[in-house]
C-alpha atoms as a PDB file:
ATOM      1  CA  UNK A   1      -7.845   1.917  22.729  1.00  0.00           C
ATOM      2  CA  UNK A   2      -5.624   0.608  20.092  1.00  0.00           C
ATOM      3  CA  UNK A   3      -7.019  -1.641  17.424  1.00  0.00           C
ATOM      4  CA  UNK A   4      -4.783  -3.320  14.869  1.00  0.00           C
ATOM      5  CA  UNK A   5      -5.900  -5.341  11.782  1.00  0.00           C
ATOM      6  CA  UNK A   6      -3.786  -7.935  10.642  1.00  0.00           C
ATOM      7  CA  UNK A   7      -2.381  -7.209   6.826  1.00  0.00           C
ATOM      8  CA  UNK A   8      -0.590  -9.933   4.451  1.00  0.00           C
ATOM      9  CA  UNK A   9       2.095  -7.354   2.300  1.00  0.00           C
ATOM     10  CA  UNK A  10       4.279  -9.662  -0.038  1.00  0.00           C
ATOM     11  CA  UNK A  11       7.586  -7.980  -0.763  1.00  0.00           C
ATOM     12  CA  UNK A  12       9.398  -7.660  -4.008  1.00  0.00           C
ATOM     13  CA  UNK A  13      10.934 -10.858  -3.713  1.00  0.00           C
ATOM     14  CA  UNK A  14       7.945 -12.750  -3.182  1.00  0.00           C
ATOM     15  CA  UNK A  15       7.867 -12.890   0.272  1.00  0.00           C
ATOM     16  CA  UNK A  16       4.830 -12.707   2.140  1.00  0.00           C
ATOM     17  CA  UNK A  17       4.585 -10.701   5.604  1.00  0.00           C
ATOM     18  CA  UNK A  18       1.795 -10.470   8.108  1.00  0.00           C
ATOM     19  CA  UNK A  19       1.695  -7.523  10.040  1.00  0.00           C
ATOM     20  CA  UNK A  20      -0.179  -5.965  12.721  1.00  0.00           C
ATOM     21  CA  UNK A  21      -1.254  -2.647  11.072  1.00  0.00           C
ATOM     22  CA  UNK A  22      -2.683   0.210  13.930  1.00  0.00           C
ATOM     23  CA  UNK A  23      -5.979   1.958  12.870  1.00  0.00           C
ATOM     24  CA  UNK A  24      -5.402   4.290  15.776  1.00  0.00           C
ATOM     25  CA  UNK A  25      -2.046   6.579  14.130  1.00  0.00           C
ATOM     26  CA  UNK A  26      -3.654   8.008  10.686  1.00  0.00           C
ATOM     27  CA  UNK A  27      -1.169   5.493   8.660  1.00  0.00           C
ATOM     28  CA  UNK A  28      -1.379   4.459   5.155  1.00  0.00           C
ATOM     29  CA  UNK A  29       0.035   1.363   3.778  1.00  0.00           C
ATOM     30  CA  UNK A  30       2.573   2.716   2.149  1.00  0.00           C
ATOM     31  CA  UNK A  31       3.588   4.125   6.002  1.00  0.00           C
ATOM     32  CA  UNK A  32       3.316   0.573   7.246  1.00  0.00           C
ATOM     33  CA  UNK A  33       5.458  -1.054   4.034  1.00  0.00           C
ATOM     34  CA  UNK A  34       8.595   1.773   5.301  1.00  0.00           C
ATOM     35  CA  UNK A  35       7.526   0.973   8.904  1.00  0.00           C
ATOM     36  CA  UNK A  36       8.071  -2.437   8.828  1.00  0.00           C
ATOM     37  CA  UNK A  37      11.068  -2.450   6.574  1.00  0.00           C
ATOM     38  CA  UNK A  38       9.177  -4.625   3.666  1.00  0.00           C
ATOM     39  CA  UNK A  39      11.251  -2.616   0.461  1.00  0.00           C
ATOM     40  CA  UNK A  40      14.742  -0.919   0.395  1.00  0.00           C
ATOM     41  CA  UNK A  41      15.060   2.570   2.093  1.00  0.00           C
ATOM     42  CA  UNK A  42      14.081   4.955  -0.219  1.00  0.00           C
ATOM     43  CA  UNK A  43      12.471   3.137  -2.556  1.00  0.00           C
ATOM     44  CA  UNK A  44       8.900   2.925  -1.288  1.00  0.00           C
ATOM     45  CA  UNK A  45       7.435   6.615  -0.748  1.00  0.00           C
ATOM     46  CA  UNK A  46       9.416   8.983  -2.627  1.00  0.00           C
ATOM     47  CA  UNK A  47       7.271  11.388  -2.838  1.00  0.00           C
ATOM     48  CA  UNK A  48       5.760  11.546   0.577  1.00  0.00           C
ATOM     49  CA  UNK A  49       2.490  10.111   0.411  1.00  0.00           C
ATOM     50  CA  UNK A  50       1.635  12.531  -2.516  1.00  0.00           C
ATOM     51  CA  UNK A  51       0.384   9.934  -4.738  1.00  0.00           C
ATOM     52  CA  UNK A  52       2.824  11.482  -7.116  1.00  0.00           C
ATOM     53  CA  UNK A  53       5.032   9.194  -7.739  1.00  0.00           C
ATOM     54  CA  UNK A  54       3.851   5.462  -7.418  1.00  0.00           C
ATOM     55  CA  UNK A  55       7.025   3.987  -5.516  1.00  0.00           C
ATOM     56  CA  UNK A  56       4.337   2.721  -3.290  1.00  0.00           C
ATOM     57  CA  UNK A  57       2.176   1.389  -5.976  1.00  0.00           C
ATOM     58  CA  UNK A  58       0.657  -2.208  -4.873  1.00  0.00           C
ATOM     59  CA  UNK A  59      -1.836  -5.359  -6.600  1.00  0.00           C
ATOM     60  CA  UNK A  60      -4.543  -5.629  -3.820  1.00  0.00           C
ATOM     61  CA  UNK A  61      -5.013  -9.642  -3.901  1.00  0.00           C
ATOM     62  CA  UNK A  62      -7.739  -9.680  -1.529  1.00  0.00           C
ATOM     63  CA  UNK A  63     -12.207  -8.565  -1.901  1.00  0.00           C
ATOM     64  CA  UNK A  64     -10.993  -6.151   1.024  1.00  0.00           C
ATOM     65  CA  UNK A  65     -13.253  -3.061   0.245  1.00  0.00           C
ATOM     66  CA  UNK A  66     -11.380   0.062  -0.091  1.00  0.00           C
ATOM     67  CA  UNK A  67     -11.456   3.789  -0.147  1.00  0.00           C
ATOM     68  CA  UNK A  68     -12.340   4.800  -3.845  1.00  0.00           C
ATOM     69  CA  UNK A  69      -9.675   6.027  -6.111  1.00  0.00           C
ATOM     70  CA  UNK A  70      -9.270  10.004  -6.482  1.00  0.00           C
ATOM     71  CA  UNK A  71      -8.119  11.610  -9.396  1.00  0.00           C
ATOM     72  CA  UNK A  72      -4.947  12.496  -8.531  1.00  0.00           C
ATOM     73  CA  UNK A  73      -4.178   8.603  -7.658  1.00  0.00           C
ATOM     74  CA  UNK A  74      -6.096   7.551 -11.159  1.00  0.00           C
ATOM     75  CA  UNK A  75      -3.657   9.923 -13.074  1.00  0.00           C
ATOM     76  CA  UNK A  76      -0.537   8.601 -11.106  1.00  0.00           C
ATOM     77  CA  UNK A  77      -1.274   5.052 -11.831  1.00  0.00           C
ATOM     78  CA  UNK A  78      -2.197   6.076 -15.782  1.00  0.00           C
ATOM     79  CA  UNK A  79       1.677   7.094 -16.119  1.00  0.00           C
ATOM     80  CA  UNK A  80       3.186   4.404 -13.902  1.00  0.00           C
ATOM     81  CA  UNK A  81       4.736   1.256 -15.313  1.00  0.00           C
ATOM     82  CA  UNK A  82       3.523  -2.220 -14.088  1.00  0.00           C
ATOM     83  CA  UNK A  83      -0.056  -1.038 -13.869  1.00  0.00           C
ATOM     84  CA  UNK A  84      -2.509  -3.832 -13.574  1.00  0.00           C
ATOM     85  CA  UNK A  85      -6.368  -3.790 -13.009  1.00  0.00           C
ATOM     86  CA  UNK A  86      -5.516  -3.905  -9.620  1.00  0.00           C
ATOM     87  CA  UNK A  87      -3.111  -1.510  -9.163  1.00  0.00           C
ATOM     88  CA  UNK A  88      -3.470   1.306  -6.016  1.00  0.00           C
ATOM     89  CA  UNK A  89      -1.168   3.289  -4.474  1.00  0.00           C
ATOM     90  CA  UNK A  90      -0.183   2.487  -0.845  1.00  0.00           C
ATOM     91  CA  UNK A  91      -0.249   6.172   0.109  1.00  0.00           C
ATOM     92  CA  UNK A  92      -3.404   6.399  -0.684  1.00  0.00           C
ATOM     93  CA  UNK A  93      -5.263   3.361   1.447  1.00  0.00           C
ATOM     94  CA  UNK A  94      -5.621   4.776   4.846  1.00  0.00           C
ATOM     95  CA  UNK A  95      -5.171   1.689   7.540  1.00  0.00           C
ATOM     96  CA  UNK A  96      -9.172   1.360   8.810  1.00  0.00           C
ATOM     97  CA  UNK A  97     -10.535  -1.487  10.570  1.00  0.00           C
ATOM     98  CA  UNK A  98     -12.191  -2.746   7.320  1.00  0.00           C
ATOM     99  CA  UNK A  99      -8.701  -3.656   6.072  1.00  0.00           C
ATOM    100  CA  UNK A 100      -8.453  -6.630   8.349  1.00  0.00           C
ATOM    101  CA  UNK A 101      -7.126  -9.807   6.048  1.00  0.00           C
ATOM    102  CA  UNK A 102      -6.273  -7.403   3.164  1.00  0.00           C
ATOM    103  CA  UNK A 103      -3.543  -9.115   1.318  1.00  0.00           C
ATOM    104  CA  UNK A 104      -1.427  -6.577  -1.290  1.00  0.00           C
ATOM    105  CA  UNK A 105       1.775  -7.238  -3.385  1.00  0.00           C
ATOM    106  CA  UNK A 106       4.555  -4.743  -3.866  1.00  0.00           C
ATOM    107  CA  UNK A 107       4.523  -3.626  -7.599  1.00  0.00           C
ATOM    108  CA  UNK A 108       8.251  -4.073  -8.577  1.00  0.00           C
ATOM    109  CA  UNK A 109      10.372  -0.961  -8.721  1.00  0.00           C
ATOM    110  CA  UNK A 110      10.076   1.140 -11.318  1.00  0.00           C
END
């Protein structure tokens, strides 16, 4: 049965969107940004979902709990610009039912 949680993802222009994210497809957030059209084509997930090369990179607004950051996405964010305490890559929050009301903001392009 599909299950969606509803994210808050405010754009690079300051715009906020609520969207219905599915837990149900093995998404990340950076999948839903490019799904949902919330940055310019190709500038959100150049690398693939790699974590490296923080196009995706996002401030997490909201106490949502999330996955714990790896080392690959720690070393990624320690060479990124606009890198605040924070910071996470999109590609690397998978879309669970414990994101419901998580509220991120685009980091702006590099």
């Amino acid at each position: 049965m599909e299950e969606d949680v509803k994210i808050t993802i405010i754009d690079r222009e300051g715009v906020a969107h609520e969207v219905d994210a599915p837990t149900d497809m093995n998404m990340n957030l950076m999948e839903i940004v490019r799904s949902y059209e919330l940055a310019p084509e190709g500038t959100v997930g150049i690398c693939g979902g790699m974590a490296m090369c923080a196009s995706c990179q996002c401030y997490v607004l909201s106490d949502t709990p999330l996955t714990e950051m790896q080392d690959d996405e720690e070393a990624m964010l320690a060479e990124a610009f606009h890198v605040e305490d924070n910071s996470r890559l999109g590609c690397q929050i998978p879309i669970t039912k414990d994101l419901e009301g998580l509220k991120v903001q685009l980091a702006p392009e590099e």
